[in-house]
PDB file of N, CA and C in Angstrom:
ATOM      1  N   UNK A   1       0.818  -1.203   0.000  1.00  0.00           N
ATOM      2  CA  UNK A   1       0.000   0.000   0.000  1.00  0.00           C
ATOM      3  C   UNK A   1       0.858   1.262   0.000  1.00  0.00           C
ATOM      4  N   UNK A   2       2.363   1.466   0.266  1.00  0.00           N
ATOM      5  CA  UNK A   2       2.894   2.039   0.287  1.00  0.00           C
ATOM      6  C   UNK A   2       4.027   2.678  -0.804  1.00  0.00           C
ATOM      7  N   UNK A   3       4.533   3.370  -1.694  1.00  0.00           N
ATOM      8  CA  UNK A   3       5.181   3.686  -2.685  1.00  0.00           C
ATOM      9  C   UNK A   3       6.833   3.766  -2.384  1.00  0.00           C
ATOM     10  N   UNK A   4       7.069   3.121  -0.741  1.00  0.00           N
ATOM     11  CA  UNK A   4       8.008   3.068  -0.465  1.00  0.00           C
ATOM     12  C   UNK A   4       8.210   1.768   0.018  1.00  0.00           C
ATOM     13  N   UNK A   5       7.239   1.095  -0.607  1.00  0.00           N
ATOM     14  CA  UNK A   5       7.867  -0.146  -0.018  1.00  0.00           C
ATOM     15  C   UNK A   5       8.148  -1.319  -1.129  1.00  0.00           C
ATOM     16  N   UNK A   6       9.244  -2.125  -1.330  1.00  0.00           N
ATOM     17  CA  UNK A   6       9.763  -2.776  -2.590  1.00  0.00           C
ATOM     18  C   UNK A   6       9.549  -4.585  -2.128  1.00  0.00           C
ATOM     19  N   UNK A   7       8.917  -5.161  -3.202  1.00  0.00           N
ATOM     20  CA  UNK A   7       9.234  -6.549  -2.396  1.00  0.00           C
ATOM     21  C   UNK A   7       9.887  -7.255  -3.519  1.00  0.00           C
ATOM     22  N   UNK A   8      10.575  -8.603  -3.389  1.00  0.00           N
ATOM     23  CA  UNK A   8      11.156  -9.207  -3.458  1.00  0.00           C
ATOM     24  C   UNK A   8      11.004 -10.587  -3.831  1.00  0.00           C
ATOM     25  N   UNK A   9      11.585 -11.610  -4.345  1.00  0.00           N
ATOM     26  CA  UNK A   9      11.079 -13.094  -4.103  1.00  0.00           C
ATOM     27  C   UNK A   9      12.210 -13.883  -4.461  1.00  0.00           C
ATOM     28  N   UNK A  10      12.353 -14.951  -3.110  1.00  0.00           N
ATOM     29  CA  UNK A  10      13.648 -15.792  -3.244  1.00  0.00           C
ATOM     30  C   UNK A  10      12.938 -17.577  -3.429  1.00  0.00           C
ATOM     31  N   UNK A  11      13.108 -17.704  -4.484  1.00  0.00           N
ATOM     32  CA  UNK A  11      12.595 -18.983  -4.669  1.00  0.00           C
ATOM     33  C   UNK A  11      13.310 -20.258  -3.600  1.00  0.00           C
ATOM     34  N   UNK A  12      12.531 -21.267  -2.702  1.00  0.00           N
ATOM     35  CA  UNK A  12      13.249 -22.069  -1.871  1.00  0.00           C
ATOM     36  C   UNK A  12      12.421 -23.162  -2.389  1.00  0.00           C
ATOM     37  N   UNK A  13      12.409 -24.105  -3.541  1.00  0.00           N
ATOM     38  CA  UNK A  13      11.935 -25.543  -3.977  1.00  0.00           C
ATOM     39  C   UNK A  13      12.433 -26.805  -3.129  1.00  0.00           C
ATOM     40  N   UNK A  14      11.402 -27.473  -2.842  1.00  0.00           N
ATOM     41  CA  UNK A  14      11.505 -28.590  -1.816  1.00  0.00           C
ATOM     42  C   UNK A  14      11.633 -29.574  -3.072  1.00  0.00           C
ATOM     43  N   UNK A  15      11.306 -29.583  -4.717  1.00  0.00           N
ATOM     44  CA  UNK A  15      11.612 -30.760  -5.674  1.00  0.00           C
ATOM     45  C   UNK A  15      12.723 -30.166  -6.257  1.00  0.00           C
ATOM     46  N   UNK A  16      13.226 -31.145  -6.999  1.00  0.00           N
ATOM     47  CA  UNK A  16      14.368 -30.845  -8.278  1.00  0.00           C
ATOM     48  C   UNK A  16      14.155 -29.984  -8.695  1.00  0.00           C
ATOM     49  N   UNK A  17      14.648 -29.202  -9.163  1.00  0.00           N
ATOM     50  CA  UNK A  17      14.463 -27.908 -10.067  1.00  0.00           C
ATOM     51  C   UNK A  17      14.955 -28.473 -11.724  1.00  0.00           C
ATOM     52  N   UNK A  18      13.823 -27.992 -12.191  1.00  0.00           N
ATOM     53  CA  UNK A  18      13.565 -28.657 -13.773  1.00  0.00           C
ATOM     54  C   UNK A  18      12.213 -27.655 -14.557  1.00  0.00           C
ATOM     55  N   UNK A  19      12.518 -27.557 -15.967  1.00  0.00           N
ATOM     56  CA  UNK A  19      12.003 -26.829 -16.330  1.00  0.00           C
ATOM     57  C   UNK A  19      10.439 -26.774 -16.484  1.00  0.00           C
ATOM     58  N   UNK A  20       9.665 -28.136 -16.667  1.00  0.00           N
ATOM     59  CA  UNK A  20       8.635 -28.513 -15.743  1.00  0.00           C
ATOM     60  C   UNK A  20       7.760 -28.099 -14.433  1.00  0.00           C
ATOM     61  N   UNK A  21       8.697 -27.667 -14.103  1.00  0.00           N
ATOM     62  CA  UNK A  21       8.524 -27.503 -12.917  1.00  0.00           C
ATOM     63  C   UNK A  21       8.679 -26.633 -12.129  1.00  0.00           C
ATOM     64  N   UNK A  22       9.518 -25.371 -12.969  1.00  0.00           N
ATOM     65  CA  UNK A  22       9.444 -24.003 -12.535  1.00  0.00           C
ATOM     66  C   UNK A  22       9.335 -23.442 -13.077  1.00  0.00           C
ATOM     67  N   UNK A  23       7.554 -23.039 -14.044  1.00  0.00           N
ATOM     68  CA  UNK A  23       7.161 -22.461 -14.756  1.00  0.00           C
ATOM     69  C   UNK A  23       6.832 -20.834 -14.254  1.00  0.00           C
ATOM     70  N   UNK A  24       6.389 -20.949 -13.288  1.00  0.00           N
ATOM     71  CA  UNK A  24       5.674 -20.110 -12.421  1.00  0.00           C
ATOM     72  C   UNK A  24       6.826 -19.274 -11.910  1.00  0.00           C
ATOM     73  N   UNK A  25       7.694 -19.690 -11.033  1.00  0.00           N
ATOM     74  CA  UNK A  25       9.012 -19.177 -10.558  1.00  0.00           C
ATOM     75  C   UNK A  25       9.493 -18.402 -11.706  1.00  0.00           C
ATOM     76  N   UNK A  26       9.580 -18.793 -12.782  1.00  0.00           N
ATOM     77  CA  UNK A  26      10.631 -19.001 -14.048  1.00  0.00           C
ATOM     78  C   UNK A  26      10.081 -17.188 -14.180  1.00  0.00           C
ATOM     79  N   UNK A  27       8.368 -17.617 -14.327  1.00  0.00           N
ATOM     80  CA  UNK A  27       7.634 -16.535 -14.569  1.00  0.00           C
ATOM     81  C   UNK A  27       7.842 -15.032 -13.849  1.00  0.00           C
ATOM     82  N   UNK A  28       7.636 -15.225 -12.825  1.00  0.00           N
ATOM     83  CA  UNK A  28       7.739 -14.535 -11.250  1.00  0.00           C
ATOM     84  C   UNK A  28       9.245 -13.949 -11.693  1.00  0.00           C
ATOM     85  N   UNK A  29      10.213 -14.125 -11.756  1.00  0.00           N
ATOM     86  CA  UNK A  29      11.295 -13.571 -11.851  1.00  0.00           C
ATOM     87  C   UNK A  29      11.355 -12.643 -13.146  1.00  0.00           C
ATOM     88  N   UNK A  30      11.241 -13.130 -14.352  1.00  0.00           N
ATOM     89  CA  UNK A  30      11.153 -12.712 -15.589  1.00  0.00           C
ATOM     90  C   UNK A  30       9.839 -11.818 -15.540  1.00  0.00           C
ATOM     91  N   UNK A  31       9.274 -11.494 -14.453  1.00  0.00           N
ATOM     92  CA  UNK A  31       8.204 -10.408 -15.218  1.00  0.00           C
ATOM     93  C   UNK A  31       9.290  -8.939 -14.015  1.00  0.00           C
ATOM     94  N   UNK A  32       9.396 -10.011 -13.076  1.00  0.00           N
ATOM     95  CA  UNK A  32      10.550  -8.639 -12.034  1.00  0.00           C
ATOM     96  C   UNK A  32      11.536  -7.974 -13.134  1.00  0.00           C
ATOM     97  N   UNK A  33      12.556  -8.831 -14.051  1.00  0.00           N
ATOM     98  CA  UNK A  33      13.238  -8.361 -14.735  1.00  0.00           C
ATOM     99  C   UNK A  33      12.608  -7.313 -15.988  1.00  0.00           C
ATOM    100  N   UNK A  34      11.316  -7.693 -16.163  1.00  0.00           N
ATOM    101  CA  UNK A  34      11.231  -6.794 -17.670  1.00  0.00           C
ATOM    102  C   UNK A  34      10.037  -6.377 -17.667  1.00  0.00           C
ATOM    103  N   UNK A  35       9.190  -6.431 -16.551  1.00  0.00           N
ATOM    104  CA  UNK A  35       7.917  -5.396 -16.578  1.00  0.00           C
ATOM    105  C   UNK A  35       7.932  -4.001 -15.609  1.00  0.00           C
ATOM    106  N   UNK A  36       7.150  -2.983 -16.012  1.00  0.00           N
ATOM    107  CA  UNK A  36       6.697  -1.814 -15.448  1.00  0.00           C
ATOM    108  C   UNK A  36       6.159  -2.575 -13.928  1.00  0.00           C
ATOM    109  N   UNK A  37       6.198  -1.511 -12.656  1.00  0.00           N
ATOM    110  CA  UNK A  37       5.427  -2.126 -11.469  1.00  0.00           C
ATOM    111  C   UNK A  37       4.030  -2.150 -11.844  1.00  0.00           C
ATOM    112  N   UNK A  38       3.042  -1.459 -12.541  1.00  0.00           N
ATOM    113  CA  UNK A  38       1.842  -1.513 -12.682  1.00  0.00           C
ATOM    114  C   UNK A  38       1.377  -3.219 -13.356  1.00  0.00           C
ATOM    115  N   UNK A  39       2.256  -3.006 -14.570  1.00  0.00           N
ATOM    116  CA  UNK A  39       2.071  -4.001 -14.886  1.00  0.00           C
ATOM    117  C   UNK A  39       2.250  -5.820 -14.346  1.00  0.00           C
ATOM    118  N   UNK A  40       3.430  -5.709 -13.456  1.00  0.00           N
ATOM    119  CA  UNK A  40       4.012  -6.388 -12.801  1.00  0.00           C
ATOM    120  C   UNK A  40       3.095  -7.048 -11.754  1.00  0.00           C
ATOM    121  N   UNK A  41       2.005  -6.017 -10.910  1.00  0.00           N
ATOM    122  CA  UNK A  41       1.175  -6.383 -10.376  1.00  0.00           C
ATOM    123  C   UNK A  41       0.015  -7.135 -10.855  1.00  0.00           C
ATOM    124  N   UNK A  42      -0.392  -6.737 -11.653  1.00  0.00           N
ATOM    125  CA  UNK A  42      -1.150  -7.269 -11.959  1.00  0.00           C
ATOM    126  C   UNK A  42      -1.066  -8.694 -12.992  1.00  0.00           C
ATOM    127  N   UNK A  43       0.720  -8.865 -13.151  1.00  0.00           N
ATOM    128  CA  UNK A  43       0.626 -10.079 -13.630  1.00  0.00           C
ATOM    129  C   UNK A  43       0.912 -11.307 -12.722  1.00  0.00           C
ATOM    130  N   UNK A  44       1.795 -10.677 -12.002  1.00  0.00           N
ATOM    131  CA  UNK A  44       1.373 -11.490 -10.648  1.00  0.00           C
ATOM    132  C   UNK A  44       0.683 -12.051  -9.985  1.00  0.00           C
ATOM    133  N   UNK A  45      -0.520 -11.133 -10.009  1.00  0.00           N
ATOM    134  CA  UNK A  45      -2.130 -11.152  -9.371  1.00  0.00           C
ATOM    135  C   UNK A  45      -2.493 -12.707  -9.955  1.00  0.00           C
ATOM    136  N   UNK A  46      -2.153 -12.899 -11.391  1.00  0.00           N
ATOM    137  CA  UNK A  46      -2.777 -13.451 -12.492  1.00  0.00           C
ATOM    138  C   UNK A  46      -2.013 -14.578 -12.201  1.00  0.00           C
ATOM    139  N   UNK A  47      -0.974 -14.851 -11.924  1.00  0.00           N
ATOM    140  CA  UNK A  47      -0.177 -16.125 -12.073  1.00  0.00           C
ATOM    141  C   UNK A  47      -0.066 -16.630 -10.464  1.00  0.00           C
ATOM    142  N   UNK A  48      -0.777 -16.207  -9.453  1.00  0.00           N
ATOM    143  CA  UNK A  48      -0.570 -16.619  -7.999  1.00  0.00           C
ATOM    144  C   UNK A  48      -1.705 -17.279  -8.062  1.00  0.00           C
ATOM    145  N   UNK A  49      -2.843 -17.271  -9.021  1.00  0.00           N
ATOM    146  CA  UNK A  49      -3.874 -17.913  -9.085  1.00  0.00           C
ATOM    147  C   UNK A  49      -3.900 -19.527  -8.718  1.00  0.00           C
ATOM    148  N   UNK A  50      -4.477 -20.390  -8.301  1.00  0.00           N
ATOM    149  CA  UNK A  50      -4.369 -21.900  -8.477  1.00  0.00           C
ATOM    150  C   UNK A  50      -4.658 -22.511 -10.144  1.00  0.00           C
ATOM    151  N   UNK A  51      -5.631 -21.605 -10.240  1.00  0.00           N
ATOM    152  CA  UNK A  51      -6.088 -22.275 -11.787  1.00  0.00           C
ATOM    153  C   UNK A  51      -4.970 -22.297 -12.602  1.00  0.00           C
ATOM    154  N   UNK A  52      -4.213 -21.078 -12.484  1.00  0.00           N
ATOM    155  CA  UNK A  52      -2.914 -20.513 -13.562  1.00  0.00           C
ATOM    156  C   UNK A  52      -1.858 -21.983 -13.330  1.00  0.00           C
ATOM    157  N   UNK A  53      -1.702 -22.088 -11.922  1.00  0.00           N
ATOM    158  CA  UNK A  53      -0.836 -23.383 -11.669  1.00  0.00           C
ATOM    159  C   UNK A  53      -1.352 -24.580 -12.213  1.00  0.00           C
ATOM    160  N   UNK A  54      -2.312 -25.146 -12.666  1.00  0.00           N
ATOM    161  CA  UNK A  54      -2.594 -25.957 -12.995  1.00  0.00           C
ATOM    162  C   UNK A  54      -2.482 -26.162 -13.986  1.00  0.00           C
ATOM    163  N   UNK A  55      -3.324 -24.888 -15.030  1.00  0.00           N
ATOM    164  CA  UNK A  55      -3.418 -24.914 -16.441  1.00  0.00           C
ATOM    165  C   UNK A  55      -1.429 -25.119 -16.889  1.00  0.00           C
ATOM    166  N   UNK A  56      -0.503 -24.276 -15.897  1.00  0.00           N
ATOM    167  CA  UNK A  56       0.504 -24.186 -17.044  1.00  0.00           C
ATOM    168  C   UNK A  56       1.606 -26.402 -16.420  1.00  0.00           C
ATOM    169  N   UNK A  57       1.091 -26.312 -15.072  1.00  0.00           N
ATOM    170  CA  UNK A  57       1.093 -27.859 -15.142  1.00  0.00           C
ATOM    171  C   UNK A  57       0.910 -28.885 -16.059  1.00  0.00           C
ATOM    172  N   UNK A  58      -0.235 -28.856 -16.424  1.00  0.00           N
ATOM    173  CA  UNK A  58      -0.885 -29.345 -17.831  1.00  0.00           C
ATOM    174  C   UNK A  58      -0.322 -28.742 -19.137  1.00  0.00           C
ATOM    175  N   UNK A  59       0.449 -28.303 -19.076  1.00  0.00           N
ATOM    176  CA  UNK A  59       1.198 -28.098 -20.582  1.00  0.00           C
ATOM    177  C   UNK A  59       0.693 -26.591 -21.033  1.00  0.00           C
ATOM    178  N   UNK A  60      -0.368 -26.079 -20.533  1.00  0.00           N
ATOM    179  CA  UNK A  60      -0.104 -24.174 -20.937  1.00  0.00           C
ATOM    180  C   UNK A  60       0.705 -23.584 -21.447  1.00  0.00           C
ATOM    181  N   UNK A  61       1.079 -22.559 -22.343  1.00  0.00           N
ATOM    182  CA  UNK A  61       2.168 -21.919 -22.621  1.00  0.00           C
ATOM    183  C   UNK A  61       2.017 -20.331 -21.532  1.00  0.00           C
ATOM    184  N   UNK A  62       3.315 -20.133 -20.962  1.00  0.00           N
ATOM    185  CA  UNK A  62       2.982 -19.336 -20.225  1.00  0.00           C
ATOM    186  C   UNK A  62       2.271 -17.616 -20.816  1.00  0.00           C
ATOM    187  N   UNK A  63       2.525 -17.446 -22.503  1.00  0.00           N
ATOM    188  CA  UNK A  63       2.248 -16.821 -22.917  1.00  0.00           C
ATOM    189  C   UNK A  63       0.821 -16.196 -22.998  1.00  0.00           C
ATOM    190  N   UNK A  64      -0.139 -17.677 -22.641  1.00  0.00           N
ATOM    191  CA  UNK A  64      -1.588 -17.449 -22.673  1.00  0.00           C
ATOM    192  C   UNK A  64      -2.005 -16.223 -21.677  1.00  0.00           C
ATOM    193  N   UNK A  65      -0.603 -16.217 -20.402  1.00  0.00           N
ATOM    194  CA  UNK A  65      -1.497 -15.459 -19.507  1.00  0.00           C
ATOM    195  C   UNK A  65      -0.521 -14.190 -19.428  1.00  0.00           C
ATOM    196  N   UNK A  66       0.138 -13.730 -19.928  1.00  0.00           N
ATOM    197  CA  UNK A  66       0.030 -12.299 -20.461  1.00  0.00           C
ATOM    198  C   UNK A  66      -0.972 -11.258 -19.827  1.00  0.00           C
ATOM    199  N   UNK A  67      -0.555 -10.594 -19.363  1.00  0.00           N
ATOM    200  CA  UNK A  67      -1.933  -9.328 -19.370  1.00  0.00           C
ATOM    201  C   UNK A  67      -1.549  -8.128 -20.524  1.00  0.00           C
ATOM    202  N   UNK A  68      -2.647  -7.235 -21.005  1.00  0.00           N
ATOM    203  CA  UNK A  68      -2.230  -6.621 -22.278  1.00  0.00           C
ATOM    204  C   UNK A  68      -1.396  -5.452 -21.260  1.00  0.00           C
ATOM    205  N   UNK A  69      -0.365  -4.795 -22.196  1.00  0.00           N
ATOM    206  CA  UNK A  69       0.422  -3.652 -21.685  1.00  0.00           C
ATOM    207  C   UNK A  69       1.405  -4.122 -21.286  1.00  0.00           C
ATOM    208  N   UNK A  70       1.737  -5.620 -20.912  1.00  0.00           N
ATOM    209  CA  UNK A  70       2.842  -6.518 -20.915  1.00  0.00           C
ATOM    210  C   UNK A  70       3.750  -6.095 -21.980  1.00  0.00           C
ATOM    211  N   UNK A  71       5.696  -5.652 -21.983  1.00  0.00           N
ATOM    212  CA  UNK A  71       6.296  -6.031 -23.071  1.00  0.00           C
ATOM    213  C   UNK A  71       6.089  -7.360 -23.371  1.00  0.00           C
ATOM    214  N   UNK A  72       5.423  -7.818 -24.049  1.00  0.00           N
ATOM    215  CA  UNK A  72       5.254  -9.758 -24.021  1.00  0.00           C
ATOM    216  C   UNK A  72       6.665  -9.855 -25.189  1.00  0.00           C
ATOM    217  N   UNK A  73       7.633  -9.339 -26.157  1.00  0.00           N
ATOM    218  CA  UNK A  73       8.098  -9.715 -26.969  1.00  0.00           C
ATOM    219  C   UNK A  73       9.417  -9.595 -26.066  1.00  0.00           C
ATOM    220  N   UNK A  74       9.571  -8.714 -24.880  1.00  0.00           N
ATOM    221  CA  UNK A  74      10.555  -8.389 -23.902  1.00  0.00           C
ATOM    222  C   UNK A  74      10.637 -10.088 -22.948  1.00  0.00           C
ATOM    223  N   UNK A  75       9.723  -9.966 -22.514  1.00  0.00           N
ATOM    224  CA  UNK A  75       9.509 -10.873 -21.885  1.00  0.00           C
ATOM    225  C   UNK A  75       9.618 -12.231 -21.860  1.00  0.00           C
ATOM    226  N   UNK A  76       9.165 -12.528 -23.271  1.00  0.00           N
ATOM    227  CA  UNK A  76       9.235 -14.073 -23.594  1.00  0.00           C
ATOM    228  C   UNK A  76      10.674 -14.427 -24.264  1.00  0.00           C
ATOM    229  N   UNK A  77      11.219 -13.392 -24.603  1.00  0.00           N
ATOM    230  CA  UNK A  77      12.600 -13.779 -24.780  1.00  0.00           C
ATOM    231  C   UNK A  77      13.560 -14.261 -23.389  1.00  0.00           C
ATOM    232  N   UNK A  78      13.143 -13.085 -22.688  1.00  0.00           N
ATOM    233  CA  UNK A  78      14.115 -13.404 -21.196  1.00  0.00           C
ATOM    234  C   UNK A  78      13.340 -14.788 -20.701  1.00  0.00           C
ATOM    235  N   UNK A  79      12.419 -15.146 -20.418  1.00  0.00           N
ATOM    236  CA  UNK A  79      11.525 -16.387 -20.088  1.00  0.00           C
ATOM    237  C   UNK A  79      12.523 -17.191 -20.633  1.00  0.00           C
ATOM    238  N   UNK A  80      12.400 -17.523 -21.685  1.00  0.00           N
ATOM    239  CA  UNK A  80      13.459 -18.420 -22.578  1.00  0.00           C
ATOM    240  C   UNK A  80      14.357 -18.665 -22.616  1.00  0.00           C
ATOM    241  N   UNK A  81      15.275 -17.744 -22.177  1.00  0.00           N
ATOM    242  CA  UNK A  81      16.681 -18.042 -21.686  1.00  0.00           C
ATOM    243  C   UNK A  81      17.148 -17.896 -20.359  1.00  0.00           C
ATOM    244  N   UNK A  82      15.961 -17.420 -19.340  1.00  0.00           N
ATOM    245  CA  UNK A  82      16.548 -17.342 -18.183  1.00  0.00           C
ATOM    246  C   UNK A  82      17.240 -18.652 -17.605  1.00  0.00           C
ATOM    247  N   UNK A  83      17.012 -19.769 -18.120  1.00  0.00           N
ATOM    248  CA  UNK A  83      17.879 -21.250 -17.406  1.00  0.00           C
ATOM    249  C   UNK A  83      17.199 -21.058 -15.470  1.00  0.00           C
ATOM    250  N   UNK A  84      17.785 -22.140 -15.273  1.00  0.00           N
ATOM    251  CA  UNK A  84      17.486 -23.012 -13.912  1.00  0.00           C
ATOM    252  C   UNK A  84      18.303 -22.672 -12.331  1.00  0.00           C
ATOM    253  N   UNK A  85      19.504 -22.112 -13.315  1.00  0.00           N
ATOM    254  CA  UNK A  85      20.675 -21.742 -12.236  1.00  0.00           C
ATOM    255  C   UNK A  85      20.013 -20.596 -11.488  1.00  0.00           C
ATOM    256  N   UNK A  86      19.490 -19.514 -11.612  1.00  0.00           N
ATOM    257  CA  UNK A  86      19.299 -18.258 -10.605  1.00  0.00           C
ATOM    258  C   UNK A  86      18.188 -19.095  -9.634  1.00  0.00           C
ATOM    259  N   UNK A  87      17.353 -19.829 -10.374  1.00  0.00           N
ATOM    260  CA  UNK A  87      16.428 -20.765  -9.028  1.00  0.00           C
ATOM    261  C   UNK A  87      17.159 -21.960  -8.251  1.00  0.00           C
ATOM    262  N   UNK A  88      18.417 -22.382  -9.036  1.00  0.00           N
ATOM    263  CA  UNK A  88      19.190 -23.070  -7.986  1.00  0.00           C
ATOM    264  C   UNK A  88      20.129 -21.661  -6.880  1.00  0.00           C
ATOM    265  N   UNK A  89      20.627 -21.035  -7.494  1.00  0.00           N
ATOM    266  CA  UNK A  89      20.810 -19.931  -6.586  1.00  0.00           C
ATOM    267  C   UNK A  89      20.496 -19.646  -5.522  1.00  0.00           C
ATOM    268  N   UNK A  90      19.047 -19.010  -5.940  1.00  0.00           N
ATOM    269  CA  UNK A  90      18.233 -18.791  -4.584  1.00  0.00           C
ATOM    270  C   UNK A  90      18.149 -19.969  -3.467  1.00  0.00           C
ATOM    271  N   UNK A  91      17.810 -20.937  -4.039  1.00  0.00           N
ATOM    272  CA  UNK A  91      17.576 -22.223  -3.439  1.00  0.00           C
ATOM    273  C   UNK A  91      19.046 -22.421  -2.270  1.00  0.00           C
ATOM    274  N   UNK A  92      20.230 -22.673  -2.691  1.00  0.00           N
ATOM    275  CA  UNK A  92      20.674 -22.154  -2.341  1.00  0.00           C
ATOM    276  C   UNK A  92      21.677 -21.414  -1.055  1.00  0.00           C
ATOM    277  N   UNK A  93      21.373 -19.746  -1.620  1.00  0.00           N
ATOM    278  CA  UNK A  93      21.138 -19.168  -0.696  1.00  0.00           C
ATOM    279  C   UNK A  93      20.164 -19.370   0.996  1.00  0.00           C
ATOM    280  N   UNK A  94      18.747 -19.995   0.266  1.00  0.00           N
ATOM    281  CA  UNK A  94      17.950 -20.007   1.448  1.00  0.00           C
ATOM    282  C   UNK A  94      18.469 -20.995   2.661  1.00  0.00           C
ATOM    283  N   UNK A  95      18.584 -22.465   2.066  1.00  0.00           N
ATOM    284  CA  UNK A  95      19.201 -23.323   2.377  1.00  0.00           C
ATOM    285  C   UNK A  95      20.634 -22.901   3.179  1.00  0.00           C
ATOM    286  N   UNK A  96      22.222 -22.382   2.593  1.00  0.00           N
ATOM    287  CA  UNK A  96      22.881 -22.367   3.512  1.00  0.00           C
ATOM    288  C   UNK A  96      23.474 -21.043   4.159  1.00  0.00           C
ATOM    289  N   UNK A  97      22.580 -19.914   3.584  1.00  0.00           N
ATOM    290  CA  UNK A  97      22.886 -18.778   4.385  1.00  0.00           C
ATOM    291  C   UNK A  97      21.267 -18.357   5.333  1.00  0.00           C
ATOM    292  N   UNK A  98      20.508 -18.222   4.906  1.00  0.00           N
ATOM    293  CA  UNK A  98      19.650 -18.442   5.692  1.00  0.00           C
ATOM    294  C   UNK A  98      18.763 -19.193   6.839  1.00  0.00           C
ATOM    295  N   UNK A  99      19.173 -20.526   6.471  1.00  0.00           N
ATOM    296  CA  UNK A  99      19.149 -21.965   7.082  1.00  0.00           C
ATOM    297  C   UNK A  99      17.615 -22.620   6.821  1.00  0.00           C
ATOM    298  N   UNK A 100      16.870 -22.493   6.012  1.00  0.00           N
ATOM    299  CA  UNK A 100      15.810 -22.559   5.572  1.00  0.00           C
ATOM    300  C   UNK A 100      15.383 -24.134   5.101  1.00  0.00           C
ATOM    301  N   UNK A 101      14.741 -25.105   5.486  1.00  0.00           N
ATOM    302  CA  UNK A 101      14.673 -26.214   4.892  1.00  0.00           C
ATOM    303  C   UNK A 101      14.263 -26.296   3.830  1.00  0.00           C
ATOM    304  N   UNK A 102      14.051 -27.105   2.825  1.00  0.00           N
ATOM    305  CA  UNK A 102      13.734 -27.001   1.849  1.00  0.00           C
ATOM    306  C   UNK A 102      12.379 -27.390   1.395  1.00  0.00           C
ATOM    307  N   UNK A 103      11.778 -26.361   0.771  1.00  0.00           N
ATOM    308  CA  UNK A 103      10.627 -25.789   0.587  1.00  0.00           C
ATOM    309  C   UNK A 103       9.524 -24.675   1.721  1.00  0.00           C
ATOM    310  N   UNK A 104      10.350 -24.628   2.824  1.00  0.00           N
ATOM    311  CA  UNK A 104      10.282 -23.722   3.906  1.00  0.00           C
ATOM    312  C   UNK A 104       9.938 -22.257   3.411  1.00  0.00           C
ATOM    313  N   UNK A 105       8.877 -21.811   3.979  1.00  0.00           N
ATOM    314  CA  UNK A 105       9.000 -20.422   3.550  1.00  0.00           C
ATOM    315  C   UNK A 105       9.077 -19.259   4.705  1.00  0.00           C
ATOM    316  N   UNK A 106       9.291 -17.913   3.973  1.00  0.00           N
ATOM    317  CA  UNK A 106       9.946 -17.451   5.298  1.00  0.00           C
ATOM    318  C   UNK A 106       9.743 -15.654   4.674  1.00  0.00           C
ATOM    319  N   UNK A 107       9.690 -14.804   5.491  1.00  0.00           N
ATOM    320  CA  UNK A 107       9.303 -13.577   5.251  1.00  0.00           C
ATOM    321  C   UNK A 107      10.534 -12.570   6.249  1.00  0.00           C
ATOM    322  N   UNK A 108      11.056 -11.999   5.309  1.00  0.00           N
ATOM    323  CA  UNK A 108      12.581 -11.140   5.603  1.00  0.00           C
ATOM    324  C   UNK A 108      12.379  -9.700   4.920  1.00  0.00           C
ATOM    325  N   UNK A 109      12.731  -8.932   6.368  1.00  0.00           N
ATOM    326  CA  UNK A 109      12.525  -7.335   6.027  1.00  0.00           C
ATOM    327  C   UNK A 109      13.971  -6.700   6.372  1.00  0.00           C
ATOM    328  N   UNK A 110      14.103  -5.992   5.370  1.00  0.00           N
ATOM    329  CA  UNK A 110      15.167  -5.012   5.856  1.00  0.00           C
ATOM    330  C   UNK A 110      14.906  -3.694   5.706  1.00  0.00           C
ATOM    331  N   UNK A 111      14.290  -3.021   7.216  1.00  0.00           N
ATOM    332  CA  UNK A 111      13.813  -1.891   6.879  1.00  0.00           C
ATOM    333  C   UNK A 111      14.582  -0.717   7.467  1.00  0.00           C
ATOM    334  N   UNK A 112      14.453   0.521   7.556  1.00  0.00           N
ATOM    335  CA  UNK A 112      14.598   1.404   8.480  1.00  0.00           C
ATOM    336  C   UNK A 112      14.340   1.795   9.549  1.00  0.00           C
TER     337      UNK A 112
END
């Protein structure tokens, strides 16, 4: 609610990390990298859905869920090449600097 406040997301997967399987994540990061915040929200909104998890489970292309005003030609390029490593990264990170089990979730502020 605030214009000063920024959030964040550190992916911590309790399965293999495979492309299968981190559609959503894959997503979630790649709209941080190449969308406007307006837009960003509201694609978010769209992909935290259960249905969205399912449909792109079932073979969806993540493209279907786009919202318009999306760079979608920005976007689906970085989608495409972002690779597996920045979600092993995070993973990770959570795991041995944070101490986080795996698939554990966890809410971290660094404020003023």
């Amino acid at each position: 609610t605030s214009s000063h406040t920024r959030v964040g997301i550190l992916n911590n997967p309790s399965l293999q990390i495979k492309e299968d399987n981190t559609a959503i994540a894959r997503g979630i990061l790649t709209a941080f990298l190449t969308q406007s915040n307006s837009n960003l929200k509201s694609f978010l909104s769209k992909l935290s859905k259960e249905e969205t998890a399912k449909s792109l489970t079932a073979g969806t292309k993540i493209a279907k869920f786009l919202i318009p005003g999306m760079d979608d030609d920005t976007f689906e390029k970085k989608y495409n090449t972002l690779g597996l490593d920045l979600i092993k990264t995070h993973q990770m990170f959570c795991q041995e600097v944070l101490k986080l089990l795996p698939g554990q979730m966890a809410v971290m502020s660094n404020g003023r």
